[in-house]
Every structure is written in structure tokens, then in C-alpha cells.
C-alpha atoms as a PDB file:
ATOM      1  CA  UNK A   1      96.579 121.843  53.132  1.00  0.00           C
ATOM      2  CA  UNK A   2      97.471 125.255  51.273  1.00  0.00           C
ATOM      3  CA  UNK A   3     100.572 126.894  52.432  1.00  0.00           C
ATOM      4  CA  UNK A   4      99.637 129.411  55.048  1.00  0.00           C
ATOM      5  CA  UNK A   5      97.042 127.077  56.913  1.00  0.00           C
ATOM      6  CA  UNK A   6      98.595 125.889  59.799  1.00  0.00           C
ATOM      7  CA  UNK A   7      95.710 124.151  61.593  1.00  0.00           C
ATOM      8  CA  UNK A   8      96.720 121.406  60.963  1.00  0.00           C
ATOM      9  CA  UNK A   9     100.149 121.652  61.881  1.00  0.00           C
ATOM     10  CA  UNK A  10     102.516 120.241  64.566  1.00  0.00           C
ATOM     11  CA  UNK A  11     104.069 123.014  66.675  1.00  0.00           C
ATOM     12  CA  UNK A  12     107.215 121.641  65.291  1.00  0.00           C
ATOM     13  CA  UNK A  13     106.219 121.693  61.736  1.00  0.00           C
ATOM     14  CA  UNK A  14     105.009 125.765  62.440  1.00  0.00           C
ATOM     15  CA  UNK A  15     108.344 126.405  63.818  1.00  0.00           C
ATOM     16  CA  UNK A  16     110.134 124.782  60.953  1.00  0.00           C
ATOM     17  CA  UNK A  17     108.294 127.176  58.643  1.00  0.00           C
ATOM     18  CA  UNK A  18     109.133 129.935  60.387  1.00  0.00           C
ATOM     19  CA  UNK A  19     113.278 129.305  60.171  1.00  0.00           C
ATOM     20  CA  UNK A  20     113.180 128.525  57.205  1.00  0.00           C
ATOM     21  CA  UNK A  21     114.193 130.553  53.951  1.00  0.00           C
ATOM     22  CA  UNK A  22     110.760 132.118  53.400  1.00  0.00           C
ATOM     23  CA  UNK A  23     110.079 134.782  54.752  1.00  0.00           C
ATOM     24  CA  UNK A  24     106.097 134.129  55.572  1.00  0.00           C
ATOM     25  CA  UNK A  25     105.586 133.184  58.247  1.00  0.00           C
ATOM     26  CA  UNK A  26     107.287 135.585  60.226  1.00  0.00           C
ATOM     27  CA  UNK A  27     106.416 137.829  63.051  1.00  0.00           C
ATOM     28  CA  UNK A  28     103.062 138.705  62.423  1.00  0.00           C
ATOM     29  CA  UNK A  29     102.102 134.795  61.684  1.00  0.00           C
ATOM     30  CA  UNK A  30     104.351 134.226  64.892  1.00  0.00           C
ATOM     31  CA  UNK A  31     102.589 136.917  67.119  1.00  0.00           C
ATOM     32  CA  UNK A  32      98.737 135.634  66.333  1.00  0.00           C
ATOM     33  CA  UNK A  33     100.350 131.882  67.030  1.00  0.00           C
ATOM     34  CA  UNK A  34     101.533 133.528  70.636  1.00  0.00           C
ATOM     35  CA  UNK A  35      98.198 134.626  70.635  1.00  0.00           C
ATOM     36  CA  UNK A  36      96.678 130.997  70.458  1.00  0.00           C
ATOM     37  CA  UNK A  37      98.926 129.532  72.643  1.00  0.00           C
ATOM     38  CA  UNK A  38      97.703 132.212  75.265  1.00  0.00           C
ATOM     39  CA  UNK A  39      93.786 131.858  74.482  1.00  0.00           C
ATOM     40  CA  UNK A  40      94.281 127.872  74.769  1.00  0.00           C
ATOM     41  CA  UNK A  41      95.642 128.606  78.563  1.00  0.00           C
ATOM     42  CA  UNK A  42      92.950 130.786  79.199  1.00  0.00           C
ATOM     43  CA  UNK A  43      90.748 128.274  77.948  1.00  0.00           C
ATOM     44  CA  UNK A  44      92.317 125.688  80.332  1.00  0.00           C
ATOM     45  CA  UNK A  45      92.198 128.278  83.392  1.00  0.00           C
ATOM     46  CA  UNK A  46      88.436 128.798  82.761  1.00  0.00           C
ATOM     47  CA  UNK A  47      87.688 125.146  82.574  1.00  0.00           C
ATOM     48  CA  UNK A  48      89.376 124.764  86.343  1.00  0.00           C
ATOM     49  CA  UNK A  49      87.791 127.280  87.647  1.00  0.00           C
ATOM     50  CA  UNK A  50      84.118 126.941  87.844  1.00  0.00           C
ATOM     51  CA  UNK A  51      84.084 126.733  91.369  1.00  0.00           C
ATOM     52  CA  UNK A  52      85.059 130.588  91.273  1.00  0.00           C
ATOM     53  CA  UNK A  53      84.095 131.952  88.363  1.00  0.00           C
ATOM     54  CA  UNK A  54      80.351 131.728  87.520  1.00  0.00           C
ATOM     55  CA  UNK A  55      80.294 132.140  84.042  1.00  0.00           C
ATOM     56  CA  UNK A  56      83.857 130.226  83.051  1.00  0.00           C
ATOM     57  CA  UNK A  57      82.319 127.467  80.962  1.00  0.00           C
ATOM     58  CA  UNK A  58      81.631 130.680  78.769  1.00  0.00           C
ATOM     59  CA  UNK A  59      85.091 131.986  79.426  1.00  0.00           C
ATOM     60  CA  UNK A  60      86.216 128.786  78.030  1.00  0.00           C
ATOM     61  CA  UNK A  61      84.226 128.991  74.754  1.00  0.00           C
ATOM     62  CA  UNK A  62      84.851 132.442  74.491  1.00  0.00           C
ATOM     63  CA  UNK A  63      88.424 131.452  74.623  1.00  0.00           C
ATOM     64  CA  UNK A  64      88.457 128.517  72.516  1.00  0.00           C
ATOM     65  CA  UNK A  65      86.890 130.692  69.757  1.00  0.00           C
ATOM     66  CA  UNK A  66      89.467 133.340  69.587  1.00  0.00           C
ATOM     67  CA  UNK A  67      92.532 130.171  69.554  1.00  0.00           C
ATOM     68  CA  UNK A  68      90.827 129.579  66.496  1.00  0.00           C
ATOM     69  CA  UNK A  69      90.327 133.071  64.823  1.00  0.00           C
ATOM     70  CA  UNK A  70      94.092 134.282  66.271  1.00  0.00           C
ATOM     71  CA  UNK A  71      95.281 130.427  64.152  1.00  0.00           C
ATOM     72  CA  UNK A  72      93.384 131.592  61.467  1.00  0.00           C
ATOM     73  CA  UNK A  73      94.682 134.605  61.654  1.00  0.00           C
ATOM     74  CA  UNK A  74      98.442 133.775  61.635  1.00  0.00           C
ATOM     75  CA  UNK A  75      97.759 131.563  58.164  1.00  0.00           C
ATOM     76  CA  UNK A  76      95.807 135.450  56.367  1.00  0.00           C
ATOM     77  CA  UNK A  77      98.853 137.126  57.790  1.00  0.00           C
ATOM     78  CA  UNK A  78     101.088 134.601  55.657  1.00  0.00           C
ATOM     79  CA  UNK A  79      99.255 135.214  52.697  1.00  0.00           C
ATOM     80  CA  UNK A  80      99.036 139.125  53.181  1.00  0.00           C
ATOM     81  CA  UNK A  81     103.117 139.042  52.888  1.00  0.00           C
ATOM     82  CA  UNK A  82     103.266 136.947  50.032  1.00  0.00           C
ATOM     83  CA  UNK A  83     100.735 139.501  48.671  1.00  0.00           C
ATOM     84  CA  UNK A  84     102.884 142.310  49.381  1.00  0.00           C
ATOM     85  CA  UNK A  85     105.753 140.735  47.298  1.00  0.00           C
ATOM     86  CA  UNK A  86     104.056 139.424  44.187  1.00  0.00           C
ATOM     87  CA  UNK A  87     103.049 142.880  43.714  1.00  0.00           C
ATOM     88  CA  UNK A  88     106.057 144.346  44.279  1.00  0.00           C
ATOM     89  CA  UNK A  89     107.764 141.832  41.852  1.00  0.00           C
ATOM     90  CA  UNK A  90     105.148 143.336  39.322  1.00  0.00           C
ATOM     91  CA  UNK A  91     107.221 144.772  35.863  1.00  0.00           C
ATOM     92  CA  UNK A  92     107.645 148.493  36.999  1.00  0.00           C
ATOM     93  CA  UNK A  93     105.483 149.796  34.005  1.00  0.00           C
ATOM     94  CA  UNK A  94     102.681 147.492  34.524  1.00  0.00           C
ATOM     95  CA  UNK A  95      99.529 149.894  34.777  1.00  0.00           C
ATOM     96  CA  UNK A  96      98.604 147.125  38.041  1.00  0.00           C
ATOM     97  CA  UNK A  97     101.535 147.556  39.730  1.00  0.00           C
ATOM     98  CA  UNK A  98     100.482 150.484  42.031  1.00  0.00           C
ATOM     99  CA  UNK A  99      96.930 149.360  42.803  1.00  0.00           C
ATOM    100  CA  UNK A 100      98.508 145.450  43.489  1.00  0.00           C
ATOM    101  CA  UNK A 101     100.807 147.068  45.799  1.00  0.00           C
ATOM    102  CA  UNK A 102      98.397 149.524  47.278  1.00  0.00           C
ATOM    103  CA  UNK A 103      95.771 146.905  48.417  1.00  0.00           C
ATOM    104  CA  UNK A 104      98.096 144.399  49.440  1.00  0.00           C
ATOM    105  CA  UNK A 105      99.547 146.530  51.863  1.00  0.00           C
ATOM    106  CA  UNK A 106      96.252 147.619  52.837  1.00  0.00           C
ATOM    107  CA  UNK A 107      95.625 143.911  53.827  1.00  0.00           C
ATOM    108  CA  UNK A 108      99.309 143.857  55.541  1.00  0.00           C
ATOM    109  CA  UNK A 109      98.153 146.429  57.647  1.00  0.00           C
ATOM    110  CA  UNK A 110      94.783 144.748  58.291  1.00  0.00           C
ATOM    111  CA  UNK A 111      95.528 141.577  59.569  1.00  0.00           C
ATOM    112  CA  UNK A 112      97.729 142.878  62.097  1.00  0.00           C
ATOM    113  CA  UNK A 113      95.300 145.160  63.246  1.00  0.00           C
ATOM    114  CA  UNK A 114      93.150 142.319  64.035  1.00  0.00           C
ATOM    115  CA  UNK A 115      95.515 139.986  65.677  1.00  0.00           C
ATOM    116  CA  UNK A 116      95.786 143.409  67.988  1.00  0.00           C
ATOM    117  CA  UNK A 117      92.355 142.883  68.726  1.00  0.00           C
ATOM    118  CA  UNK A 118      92.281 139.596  69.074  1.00  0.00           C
ATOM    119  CA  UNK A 119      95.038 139.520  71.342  1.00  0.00           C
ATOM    120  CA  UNK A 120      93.306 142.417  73.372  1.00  0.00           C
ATOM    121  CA  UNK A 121      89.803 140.160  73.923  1.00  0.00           C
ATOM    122  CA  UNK A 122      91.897 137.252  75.285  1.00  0.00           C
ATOM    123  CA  UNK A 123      94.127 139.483  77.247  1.00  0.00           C
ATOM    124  CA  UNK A 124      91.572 140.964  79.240  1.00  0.00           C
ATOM    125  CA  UNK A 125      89.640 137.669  80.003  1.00  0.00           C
ATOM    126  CA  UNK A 126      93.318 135.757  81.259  1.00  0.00           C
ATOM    127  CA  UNK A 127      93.530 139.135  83.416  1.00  0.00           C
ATOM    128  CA  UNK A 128      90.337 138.402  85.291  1.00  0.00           C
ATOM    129  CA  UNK A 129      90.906 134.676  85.281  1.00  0.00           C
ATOM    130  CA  UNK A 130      94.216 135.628  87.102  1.00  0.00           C
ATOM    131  CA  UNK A 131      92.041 137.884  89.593  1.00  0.00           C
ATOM    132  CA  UNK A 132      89.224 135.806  90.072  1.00  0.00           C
ATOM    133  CA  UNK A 133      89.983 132.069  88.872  1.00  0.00           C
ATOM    134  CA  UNK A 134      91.292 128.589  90.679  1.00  0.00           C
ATOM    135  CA  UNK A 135      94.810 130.350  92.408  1.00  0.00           C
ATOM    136  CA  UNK A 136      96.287 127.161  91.485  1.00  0.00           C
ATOM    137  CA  UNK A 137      96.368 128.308  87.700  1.00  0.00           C
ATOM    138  CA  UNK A 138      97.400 132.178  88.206  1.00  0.00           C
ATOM    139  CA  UNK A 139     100.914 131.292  86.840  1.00  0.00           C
ATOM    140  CA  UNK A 140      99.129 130.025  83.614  1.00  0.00           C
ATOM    141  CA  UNK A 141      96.760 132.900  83.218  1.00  0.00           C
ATOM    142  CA  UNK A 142      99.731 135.813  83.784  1.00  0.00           C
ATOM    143  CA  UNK A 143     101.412 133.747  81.034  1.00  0.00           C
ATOM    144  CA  UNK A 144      98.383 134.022  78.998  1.00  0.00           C
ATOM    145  CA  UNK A 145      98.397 137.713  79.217  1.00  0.00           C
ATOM    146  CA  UNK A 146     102.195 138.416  78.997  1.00  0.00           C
ATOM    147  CA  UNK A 147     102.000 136.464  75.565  1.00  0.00           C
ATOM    148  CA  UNK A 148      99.039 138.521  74.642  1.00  0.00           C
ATOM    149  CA  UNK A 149     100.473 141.611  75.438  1.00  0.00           C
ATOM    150  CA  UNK A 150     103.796 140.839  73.296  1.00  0.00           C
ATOM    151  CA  UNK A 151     101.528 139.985  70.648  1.00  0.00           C
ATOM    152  CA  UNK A 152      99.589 142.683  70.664  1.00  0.00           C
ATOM    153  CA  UNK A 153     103.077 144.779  70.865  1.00  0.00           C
ATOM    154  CA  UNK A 154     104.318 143.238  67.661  1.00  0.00           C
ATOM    155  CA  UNK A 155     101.174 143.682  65.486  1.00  0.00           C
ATOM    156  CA  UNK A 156     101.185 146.913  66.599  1.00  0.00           C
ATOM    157  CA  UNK A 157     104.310 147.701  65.242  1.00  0.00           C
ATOM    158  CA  UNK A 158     103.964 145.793  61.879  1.00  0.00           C
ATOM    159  CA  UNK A 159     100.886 147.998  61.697  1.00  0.00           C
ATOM    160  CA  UNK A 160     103.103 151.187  61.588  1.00  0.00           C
ATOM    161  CA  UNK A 161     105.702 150.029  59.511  1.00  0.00           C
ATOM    162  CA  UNK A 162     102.596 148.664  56.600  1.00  0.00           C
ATOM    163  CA  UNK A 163     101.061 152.423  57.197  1.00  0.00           C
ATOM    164  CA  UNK A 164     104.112 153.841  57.203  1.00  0.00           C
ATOM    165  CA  UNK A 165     105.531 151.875  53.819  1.00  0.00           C
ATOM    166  CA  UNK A 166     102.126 152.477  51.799  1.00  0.00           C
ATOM    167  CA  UNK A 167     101.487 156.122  53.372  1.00  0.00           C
ATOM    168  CA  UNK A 168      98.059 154.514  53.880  1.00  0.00           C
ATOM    169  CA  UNK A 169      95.532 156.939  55.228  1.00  0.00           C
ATOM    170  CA  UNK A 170      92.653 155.714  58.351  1.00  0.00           C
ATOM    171  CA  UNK A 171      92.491 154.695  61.483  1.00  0.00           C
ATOM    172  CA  UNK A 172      94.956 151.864  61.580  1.00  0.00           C
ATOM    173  CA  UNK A 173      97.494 153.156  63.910  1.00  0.00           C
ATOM    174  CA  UNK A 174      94.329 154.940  66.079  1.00  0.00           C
ATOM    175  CA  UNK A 175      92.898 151.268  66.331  1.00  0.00           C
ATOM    176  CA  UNK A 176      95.879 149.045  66.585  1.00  0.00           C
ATOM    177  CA  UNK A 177      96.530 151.350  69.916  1.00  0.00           C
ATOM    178  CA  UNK A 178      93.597 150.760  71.291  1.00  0.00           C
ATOM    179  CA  UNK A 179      93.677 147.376  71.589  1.00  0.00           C
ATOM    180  CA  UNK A 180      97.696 148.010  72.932  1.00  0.00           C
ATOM    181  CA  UNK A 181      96.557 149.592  75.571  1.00  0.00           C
ATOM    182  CA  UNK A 182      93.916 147.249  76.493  1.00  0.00           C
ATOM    183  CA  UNK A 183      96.745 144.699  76.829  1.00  0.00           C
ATOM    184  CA  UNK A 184      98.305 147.232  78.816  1.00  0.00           C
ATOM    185  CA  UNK A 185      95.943 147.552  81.198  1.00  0.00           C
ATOM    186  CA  UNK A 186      95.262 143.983  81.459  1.00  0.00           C
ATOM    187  CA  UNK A 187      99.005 143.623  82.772  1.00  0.00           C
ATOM    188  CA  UNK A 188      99.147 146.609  84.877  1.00  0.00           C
ATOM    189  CA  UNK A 189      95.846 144.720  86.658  1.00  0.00           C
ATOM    190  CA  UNK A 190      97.770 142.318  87.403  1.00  0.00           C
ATOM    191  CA  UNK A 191     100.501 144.063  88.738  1.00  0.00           C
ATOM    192  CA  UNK A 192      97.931 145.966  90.703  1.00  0.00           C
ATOM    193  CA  UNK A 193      95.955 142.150  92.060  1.00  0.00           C
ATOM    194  CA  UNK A 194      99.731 140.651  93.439  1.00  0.00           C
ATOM    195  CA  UNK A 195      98.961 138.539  90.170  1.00  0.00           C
ATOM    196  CA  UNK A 196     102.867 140.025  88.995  1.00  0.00           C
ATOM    197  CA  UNK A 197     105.263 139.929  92.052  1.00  0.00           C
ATOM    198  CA  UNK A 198     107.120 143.406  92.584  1.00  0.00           C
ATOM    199  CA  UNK A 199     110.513 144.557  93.736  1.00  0.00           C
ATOM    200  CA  UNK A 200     111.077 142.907  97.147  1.00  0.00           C
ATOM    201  CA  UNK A 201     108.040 140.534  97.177  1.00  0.00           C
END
């Protein structure tokens, strides 16, 4: 298994990596893992909740297809770090060194951006689950979208700071908070449902 593929992983093992003296994985591999964890309860919600959703066997595989891609993406987010430092360990007057570091912040900055998206897809499909699916399983489809909405939070952020470090120009930080506020307004539709309990409820 190369280093920064953690399907095959125990949650233990993942965890282990991450507090441990390296710094990849950290919080981008960390957010897209919260990001799986909440797609797999979505998953789980759908697949209880034919009865009220029509179309949740398609919720489910909907669901179970971005686990996979927000896994995936933790391991690419691994590799983008470890990217970011070879090149930066480059001799300062190798000709490479500023295109290396250039494109591997580029690709820092990218694979954040997508575990925003990601994140925002499975937030707004645990939001209606929590509207419209088996009331039994509300509690696990809030959680889904309070974990998406962190994660989406923290990508966001190591979006800016990649930008920010490489003075990239495009639409990175326009993108990444888009998909934010979709997560936003995935929890605020809760709030709005009774699906989050408010001050004196």
C-alpha cells in the first residue's frame, strides 16, 4: 500500500499517522476523512429510510460514492504536502526550484478545493435526509452535516493559506466559498426544520 493510501487502513492505523512526526497527513487528509465518516452516515440514513424517501437507494449510492472520492481524496492531499516540501527542499539555485514549488502548491490548493466540494454534495443530501428521512436517524444525519460543514470549513481555509503562500492567481478562493456556503446553508436548514434544537427547546 503506498504511503498516502489509506483505504485500506484501520481507523486506528489513520489516526496513528496523523500523530505522528510527519507532518502528512494532517488537516486537510483529516478534514476529507471527516468527510467520509459523514457520507458513510448518510449512506446508512438513506438505506433506513426508503419508506420516506423515494429515491434513497440512490441517496445511498450517491453517498457511498463520494466516501470513496472524499478517502481518496484525503490520501492526494497527503501527497500534495509532501509535494510542497520536496520542492521547497530543492538547492536554492536550481533553475526547477520555482516551477516545483509553483505547481505543487497549485495542487495544495487543489485538493482542498475539492474536498470543499465534496463535502458540500454530501452536506446537502444528510440535510434533506434530516428533513425528510426515517426520524429515528435525524441525530445521525445532523452529525453527517456538522462534520461536513467543519470539513468544508477547514479546506476552505487551507485553500487561502496555499493561495495566499504561492500568490496563485484563479478562482480558488471564489470556488472553495461556494461550496462553504452550501454547507452553510445545509446547517442553517436544519436549524430552520427543528433538525438543530434552539435556545429554550
Amino acid at each position: 500500500m503506498a504511503d498516502s493510501d489509506f483505504t485500506g487502513d484501520t481507523l486506528g492505523g489513520f489516526l496513528e499517522r496523523v500523530a505522528s512526526h510527519d507532518p502528512a497527513p494532517g488537516g486537510g487528509a483529516a478534514a476529507a476523512v471527516s468527510a467520509a465518516l459523514a457520507a458513510g452516515l448518510v449512506a446508512m440514513v438513506a438505506r433506513f429510510s426508503v419508506s420516506e424517501v423515494p429515491d434513497a437507494p440512490e441517496v445511498a449510492g450517491e453517498a457511498d460514492r463520494l466516501r470513496h472520492e472524499a478517502l481518496r481524496l484525503a490520501g492526494q492531499d497527503a501527497e500534495a504536502y509532501r509535494a510542497v516540501l520536496g520542492a521547497s527542499r530543492l538547492p536554492k539555485d536550481s533553475p526547477d526550484r520555482p516551477g516545483r514549488i509553483h505547481s505543487a502548491i497549485e495542487d495544495a490548493a487543489d485538493v482542498p478545493l475539492r474536498i470543499a466540494a465534496t463535502a458540500a454534495r454530501i452536506a446537502t443530501l444528510g440535510s434533506r435526509l434530516a428533513r425528510e428521512g426515517n426520524p429515528n436517524l435525524q441525530g445521525d444525519a445532523v452529525v453527517a452535516v456538522l462534520l461536513v460543514d467543519a470539513a468544508a470549513k477547514g479546506a476552505d481555509r487551507l485553500v487561502e493559506l496555499n493561495v495566499s503562500l504561492g500568490g496563485l492567481d484563479g478562482p480558488w478562493r471564489k470556488l472553495s466559498a461556494g461550496h462553504v456556503a452550501t454547507t452553510t446553508d445545509a446547517v442553517l436548514a436544519l436549524d430552520r426544520s427543528g433538525g438543530l434544537p434552539g435556545e429554550g427547546q
